[in-house]
N, C-alpha and C. Protein backbone atom coordinates (compact mmCIF):
# COMPACT_ATOMS: atom_id res chain seq x y z
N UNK A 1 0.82 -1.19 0.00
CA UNK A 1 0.00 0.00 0.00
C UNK A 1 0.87 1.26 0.00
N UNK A 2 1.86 1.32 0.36
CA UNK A 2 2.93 2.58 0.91
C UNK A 2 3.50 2.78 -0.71
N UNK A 3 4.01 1.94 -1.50
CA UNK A 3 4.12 1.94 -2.92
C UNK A 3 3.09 2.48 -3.79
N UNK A 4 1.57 2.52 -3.36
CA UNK A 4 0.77 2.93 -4.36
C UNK A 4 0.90 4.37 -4.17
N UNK A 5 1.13 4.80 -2.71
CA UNK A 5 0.94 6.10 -2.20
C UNK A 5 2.12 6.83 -2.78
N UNK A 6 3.39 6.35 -3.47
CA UNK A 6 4.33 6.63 -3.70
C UNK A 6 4.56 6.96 -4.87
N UNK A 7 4.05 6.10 -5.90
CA UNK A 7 3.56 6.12 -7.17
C UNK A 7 2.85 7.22 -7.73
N UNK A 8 1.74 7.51 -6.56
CA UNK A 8 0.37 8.61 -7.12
C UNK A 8 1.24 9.87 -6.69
N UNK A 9 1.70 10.04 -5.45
CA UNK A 9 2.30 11.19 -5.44
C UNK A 9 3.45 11.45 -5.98
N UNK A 10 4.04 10.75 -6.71
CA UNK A 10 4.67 11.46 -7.78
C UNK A 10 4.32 11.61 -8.99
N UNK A 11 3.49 10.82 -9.71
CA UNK A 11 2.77 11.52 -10.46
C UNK A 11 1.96 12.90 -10.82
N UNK A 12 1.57 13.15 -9.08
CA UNK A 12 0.94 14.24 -8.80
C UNK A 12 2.22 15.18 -9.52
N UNK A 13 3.55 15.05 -8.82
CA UNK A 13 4.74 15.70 -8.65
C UNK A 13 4.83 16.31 -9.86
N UNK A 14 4.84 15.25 -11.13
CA UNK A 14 5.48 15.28 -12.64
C UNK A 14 4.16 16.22 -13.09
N UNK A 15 2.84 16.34 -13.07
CA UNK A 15 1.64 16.77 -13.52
C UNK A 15 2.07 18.29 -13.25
N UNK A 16 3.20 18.68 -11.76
CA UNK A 16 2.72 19.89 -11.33
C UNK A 16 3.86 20.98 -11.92
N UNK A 17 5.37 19.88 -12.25
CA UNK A 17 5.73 20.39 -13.04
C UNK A 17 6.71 22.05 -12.32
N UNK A 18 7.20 22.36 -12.75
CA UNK A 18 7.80 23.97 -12.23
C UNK A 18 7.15 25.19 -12.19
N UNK A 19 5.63 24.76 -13.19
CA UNK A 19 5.14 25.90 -13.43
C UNK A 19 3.81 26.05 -12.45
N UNK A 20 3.22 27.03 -11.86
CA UNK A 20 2.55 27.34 -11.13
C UNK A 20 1.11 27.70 -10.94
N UNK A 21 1.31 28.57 -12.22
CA UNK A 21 0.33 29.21 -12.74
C UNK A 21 0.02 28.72 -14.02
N UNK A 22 -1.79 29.09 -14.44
CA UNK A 22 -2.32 28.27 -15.93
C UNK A 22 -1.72 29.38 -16.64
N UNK A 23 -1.20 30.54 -16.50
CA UNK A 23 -0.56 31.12 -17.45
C UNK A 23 0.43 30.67 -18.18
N UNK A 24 1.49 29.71 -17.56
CA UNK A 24 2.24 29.69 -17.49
C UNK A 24 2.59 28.47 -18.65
N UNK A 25 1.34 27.81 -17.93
CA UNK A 25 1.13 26.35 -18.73
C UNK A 25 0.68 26.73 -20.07
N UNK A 26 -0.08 27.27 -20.26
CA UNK A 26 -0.84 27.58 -21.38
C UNK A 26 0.51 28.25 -22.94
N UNK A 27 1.59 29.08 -21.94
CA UNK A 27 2.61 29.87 -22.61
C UNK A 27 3.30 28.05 -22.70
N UNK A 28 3.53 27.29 -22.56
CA UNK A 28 4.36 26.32 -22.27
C UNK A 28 4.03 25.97 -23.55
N UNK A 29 2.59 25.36 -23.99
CA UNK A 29 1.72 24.91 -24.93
C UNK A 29 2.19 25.60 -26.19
N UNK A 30 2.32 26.87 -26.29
CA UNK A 30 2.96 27.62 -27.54
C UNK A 30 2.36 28.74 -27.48
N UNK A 31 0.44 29.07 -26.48
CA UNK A 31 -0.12 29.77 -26.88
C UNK A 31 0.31 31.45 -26.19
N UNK A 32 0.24 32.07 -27.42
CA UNK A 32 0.60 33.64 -27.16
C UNK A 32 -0.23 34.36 -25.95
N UNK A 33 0.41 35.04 -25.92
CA UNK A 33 -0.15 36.12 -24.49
C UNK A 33 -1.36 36.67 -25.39
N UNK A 34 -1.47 37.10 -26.33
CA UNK A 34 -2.93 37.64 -27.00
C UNK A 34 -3.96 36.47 -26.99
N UNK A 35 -3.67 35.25 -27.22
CA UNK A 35 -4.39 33.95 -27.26
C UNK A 35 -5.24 33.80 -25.87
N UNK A 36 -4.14 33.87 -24.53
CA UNK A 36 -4.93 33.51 -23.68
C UNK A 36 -5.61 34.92 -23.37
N UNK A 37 -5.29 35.86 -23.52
CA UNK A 37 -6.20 36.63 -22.58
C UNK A 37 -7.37 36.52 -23.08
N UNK A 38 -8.00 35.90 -24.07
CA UNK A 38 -9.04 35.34 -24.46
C UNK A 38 -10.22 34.56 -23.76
N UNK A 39 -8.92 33.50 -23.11
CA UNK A 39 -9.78 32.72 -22.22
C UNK A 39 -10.29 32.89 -20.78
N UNK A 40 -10.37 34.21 -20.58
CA UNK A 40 -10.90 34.69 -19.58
C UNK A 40 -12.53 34.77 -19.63
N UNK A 41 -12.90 34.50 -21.17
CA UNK A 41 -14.20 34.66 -21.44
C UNK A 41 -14.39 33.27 -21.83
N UNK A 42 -15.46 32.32 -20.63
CA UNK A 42 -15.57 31.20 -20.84
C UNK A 42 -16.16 30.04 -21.90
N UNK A 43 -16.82 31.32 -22.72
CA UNK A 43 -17.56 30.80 -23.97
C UNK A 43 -16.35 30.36 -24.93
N UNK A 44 -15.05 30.88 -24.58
CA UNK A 44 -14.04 30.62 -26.03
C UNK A 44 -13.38 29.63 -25.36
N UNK A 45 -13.32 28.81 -24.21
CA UNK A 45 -12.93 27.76 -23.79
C UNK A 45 -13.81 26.51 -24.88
N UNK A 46 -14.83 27.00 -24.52
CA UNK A 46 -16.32 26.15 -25.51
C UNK A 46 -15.87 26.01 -26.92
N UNK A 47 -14.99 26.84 -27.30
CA UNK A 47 -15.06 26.81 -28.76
C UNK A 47 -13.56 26.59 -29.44
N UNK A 48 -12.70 26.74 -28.37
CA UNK A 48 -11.10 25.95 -28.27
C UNK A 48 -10.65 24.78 -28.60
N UNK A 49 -11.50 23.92 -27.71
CA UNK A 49 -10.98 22.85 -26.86
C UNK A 49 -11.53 22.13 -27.76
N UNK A 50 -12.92 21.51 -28.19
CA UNK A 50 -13.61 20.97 -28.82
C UNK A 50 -12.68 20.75 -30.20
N UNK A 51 -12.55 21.72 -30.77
CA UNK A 51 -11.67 21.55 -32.32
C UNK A 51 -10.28 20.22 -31.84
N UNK A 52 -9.57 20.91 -30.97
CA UNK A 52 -8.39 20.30 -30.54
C UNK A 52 -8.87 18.96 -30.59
N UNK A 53 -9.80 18.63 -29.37
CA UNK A 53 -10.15 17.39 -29.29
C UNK A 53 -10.69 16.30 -30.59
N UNK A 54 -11.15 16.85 -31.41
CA UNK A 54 -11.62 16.25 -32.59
C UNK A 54 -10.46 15.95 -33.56
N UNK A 55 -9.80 17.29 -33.58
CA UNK A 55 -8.16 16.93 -34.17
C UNK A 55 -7.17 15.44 -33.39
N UNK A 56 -7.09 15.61 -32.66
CA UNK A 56 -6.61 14.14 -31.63
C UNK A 56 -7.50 13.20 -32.03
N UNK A 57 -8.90 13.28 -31.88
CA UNK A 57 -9.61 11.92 -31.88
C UNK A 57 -9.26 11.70 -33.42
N UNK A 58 -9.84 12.25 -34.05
CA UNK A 58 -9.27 11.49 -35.95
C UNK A 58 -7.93 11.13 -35.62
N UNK A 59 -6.59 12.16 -35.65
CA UNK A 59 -5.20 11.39 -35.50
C UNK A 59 -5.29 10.05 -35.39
N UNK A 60 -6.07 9.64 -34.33
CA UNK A 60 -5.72 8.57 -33.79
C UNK A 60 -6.75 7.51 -34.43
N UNK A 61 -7.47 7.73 -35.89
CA UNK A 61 -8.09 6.94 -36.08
C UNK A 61 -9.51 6.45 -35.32
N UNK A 62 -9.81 7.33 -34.55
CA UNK A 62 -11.11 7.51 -33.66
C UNK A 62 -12.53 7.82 -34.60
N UNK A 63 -13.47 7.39 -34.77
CA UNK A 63 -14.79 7.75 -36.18
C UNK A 63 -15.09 9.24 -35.55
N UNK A 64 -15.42 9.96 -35.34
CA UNK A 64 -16.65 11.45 -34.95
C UNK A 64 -17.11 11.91 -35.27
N UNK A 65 -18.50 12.22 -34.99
CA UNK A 65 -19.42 12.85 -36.15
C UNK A 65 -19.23 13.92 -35.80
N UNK A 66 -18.74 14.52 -36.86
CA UNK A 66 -18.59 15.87 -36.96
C UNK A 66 -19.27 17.06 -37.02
N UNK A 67 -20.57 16.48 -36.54
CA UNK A 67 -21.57 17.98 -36.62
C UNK A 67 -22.02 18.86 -35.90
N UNK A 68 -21.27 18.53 -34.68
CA UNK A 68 -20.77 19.47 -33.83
C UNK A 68 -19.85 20.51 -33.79
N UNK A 69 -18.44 20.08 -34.76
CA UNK A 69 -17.17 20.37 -34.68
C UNK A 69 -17.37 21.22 -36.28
C-alpha cells in the first residue's frame, strides 16, 4: 500500500511540473499572451478545446461525427 501512495504522489509531482500558474502552462503549450487573454471569457474555452479534441480523436483513427465540430 505505501508503494501505491508513492507512485500517485509522484505523479501528482510530474503533472505539477515547475510551473505554477495556468498562465504559465498555457505559454508552455505555444499559446501567445494575446491567445490567452481570451480565455478569460468562458464561452471561447467552448469553442477551443472541442476543435483540438476532434483533431486528436481522428489522429488517432477515432470515427466522430462531426456535426458538432
Amino acid at each position: 500500500m505505501g508503494l501505491t501512495f508513492v507512485v500517485v504522489q509522484s505523479k501528482a509531482a510530474a503533472k505539477t511540473g515547475s510551473m505554477r500558474y495556468q498562465w504559465q502552462i498555457m505559454r508552455s503549450l505555444g499559446l501567445r499572451d494575446e491567445e490567452i487573454k481570451q480565455f478569460a471569457d468562458p464561452k471561447h474555452w467552448l469553442g477551443y478545446f472541442p476543435a483540438l479534441a476532434y483533431q486528436d480523436l481522428t489522429s488517432m483513427g477515432v470515427k466522430v461525427i462531426s456535426l458538432y465540430y
